[in-house]
N, C-alpha and C. Protein backbone atom coordinates (compact mmCIF):
# COMPACT_ATOMS: atom_id res chain seq x y z
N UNK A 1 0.82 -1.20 0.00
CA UNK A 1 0.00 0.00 0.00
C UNK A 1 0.87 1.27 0.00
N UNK A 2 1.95 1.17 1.23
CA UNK A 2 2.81 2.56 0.97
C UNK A 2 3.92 2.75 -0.48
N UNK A 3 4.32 1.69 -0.85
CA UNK A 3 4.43 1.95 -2.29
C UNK A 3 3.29 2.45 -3.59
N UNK A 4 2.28 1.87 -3.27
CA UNK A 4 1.30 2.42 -4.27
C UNK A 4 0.97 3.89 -3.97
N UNK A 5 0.84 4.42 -2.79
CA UNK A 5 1.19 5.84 -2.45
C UNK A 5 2.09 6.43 -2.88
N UNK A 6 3.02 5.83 -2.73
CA UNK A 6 4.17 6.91 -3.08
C UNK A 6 4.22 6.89 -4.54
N UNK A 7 3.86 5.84 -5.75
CA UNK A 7 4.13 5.85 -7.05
C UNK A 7 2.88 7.15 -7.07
N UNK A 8 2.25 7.17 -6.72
CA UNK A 8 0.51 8.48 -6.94
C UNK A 8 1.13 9.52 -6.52
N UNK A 9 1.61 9.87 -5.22
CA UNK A 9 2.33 10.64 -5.19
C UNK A 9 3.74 11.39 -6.66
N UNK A 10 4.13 10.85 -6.64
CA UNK A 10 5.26 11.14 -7.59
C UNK A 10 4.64 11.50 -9.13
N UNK A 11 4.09 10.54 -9.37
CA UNK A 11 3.34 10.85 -10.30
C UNK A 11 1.92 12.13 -10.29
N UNK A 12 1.61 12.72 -9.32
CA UNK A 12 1.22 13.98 -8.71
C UNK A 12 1.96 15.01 -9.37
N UNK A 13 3.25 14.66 -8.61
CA UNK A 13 4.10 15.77 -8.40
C UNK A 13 5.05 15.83 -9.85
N UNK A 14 4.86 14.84 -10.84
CA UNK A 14 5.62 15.31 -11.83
C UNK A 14 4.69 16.03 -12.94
N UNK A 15 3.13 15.92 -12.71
CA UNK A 15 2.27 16.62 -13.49
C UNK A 15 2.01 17.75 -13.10
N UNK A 16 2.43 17.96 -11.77
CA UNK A 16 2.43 19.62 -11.06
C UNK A 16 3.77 20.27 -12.43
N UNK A 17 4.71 19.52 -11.39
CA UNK A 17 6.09 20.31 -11.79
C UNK A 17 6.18 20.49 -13.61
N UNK A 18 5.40 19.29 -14.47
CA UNK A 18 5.17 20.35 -15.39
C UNK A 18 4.40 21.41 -16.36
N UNK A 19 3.40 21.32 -15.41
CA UNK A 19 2.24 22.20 -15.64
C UNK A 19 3.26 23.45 -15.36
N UNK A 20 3.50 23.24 -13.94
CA UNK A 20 4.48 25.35 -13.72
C UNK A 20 5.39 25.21 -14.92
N UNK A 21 6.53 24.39 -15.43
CA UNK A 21 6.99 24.41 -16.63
C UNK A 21 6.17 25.27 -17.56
N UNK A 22 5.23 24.81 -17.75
CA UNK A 22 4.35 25.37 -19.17
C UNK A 22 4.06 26.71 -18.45
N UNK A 23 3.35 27.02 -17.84
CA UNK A 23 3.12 28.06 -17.18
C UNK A 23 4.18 29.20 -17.73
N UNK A 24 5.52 29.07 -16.86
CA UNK A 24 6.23 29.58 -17.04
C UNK A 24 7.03 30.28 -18.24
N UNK A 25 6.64 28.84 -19.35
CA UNK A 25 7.26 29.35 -20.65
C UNK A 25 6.34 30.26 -20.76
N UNK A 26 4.83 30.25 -20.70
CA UNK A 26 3.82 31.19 -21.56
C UNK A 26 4.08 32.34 -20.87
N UNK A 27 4.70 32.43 -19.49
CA UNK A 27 4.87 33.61 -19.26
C UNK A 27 6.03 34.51 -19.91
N UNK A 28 7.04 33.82 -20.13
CA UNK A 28 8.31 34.34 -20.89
C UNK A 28 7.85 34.56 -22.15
N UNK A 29 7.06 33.85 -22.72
CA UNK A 29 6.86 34.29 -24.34
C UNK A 29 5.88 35.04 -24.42
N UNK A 30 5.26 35.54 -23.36
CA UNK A 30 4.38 36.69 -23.80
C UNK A 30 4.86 37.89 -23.48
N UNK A 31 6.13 38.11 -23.22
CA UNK A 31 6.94 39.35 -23.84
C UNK A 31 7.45 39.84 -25.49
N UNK A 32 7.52 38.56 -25.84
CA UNK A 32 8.10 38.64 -27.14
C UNK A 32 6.80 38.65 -27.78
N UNK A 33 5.65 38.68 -27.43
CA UNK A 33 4.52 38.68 -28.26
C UNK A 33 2.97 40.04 -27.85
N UNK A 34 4.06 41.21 -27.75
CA UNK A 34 3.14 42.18 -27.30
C UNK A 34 2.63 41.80 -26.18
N UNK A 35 2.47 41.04 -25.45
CA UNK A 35 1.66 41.06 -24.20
C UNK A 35 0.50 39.55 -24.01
N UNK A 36 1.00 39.09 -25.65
CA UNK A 36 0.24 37.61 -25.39
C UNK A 36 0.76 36.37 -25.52
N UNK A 37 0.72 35.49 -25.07
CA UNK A 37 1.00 34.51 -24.71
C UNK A 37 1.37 33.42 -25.65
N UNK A 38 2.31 32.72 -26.46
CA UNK A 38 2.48 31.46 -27.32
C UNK A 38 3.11 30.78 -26.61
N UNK A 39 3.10 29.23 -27.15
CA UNK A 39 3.46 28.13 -26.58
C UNK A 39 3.64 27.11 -27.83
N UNK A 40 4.33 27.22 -28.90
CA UNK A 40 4.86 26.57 -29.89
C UNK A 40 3.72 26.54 -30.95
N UNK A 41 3.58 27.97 -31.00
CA UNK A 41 2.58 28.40 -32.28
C UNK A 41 0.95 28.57 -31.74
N UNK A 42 0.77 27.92 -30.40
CA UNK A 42 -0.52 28.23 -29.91
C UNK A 42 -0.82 29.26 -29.02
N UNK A 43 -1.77 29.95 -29.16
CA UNK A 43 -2.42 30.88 -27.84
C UNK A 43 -3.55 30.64 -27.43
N UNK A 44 -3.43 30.86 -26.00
CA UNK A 44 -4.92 30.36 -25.16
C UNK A 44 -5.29 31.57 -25.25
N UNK A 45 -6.26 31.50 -25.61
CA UNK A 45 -7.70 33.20 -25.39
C UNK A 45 -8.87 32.90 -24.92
N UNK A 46 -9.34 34.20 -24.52
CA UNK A 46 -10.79 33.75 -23.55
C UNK A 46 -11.72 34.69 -24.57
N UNK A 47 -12.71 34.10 -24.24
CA UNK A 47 -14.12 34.54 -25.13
C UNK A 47 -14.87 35.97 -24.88
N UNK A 48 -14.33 37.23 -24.91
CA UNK A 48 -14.61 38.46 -24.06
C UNK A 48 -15.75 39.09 -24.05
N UNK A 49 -17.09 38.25 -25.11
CA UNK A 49 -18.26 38.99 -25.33
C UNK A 49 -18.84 37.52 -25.64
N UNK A 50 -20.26 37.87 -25.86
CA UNK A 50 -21.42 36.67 -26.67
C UNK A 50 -21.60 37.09 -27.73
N UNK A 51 -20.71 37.54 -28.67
CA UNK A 51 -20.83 37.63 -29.82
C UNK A 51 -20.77 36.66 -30.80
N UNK A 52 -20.12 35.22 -30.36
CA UNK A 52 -19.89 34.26 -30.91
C UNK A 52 -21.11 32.64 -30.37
N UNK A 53 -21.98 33.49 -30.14
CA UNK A 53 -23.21 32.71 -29.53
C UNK A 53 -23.40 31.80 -30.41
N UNK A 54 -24.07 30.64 -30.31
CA UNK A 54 -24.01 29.25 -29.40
C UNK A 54 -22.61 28.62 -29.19
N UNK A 55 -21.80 29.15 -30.08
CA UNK A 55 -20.31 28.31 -30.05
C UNK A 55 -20.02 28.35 -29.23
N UNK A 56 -19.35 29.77 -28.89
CA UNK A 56 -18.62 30.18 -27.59
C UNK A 56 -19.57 30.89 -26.99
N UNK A 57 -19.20 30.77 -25.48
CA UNK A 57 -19.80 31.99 -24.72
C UNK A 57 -19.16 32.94 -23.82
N UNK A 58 -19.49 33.93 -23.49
CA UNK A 58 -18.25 34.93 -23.04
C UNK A 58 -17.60 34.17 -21.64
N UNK A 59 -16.49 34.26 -21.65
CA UNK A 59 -15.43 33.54 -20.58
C UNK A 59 -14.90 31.98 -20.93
N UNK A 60 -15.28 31.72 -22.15
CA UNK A 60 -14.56 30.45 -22.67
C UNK A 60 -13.34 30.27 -22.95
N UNK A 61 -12.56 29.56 -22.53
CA UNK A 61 -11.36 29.03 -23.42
C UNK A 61 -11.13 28.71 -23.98
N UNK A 62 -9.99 29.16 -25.24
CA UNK A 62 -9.86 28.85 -26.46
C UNK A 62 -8.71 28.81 -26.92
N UNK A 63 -7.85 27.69 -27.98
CA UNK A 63 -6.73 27.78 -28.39
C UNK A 63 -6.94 28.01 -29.54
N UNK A 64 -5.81 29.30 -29.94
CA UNK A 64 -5.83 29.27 -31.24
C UNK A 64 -4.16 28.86 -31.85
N UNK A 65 -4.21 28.67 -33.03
CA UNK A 65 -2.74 28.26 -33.75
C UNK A 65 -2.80 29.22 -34.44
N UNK A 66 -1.34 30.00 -34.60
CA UNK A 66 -0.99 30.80 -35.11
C UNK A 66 -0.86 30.14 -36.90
N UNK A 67 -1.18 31.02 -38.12
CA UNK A 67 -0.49 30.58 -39.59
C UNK A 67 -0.18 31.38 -40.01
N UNK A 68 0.31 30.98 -41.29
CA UNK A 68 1.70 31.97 -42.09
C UNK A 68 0.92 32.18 -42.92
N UNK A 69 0.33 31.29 -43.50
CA UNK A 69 -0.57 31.26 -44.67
C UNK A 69 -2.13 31.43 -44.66
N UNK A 70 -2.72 32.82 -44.93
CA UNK A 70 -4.15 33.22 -45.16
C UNK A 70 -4.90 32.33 -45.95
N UNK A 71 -4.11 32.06 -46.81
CA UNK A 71 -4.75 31.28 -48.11
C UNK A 71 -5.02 30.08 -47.31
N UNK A 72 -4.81 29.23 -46.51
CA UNK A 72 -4.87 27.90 -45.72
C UNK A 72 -6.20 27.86 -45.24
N UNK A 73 -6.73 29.16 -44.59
CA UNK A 73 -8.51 29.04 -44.11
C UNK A 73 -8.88 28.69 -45.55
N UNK A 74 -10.28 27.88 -45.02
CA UNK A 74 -11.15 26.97 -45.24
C UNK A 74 -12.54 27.79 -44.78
N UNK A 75 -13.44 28.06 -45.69
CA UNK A 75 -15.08 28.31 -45.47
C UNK A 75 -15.21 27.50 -44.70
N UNK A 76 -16.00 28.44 -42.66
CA UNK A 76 -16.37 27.45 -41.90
C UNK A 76 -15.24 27.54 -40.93
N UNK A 77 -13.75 27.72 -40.94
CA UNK A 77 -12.98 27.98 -39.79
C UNK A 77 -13.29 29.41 -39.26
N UNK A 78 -12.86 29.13 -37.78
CA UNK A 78 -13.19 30.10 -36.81
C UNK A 78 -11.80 30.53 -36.98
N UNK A 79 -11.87 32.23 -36.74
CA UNK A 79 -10.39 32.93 -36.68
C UNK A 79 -10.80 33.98 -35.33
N UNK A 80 -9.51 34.02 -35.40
CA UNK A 80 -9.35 35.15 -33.76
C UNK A 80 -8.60 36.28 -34.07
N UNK A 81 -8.24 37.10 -33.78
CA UNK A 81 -7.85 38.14 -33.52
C UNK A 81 -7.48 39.05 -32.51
N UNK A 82 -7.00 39.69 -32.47
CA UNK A 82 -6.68 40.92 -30.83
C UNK A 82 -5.67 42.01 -31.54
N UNK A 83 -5.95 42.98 -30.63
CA UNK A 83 -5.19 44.27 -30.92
C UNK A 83 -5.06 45.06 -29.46
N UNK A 84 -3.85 46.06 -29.83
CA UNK A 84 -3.79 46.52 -28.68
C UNK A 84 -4.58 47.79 -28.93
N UNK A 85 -5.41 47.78 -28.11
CA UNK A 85 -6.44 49.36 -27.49
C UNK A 85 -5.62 50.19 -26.44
C-alpha cells in the first residue's frame, strides 16, 4: 500500500512540476509577443463577449494556432484576432 502511495504521489508531483513548466514558458513568451501569450505556435484566449453565440460563450477558453498562410482558411474555420487598445 505505501508503495502504491508513493508511485501516486510522484506521479502527482511530476504533473504539477510540469504544468508550472508550461506556465512559465507562456509567461516568458508573452513578452516577445506584445503582451500575449504562445506556446509553440498556440495561444490560449478567452471569449470576451457573446458575440460568438451558441459556439462560444463569453469567458470560454480557447486555443488558437498561429499561420503563415491566409490562403490555408477553409469556409467554416473560426479565426481570432486581438489588438492593442
Amino acid at each position: 500500500m505505501k508503495k502504491a502511495l508513493k508511485i501516486v504521489f510522484n506521479v502527482i508531483a511530476w504533473v504539477v512540476l510540469i504544468f508550472a513548466l508550461l506556465i512559465t514558458i507562456l509567461v516568458f513568451s508573452s513578452d516577445k509577443n506584445n503582451g500575449t501569450a504562445s506556446l509553440l505556435g498556440y495561444i490560449p484566449l478567452t471569449v470576451e463577449s457573446d458575440s460568438m453565440k451558441p459556439t462560444f460563450k463569453k469567458g470560454d477558453l480557447i486555443i488558437s494556432k498561429e499561420i503563415d498562410d491566409i490562403n490555408s482558411l477553409k469556409k467554416g474555420d473560426v479565426i481570432t484576432f486581438w489588438t492593442l487598445i
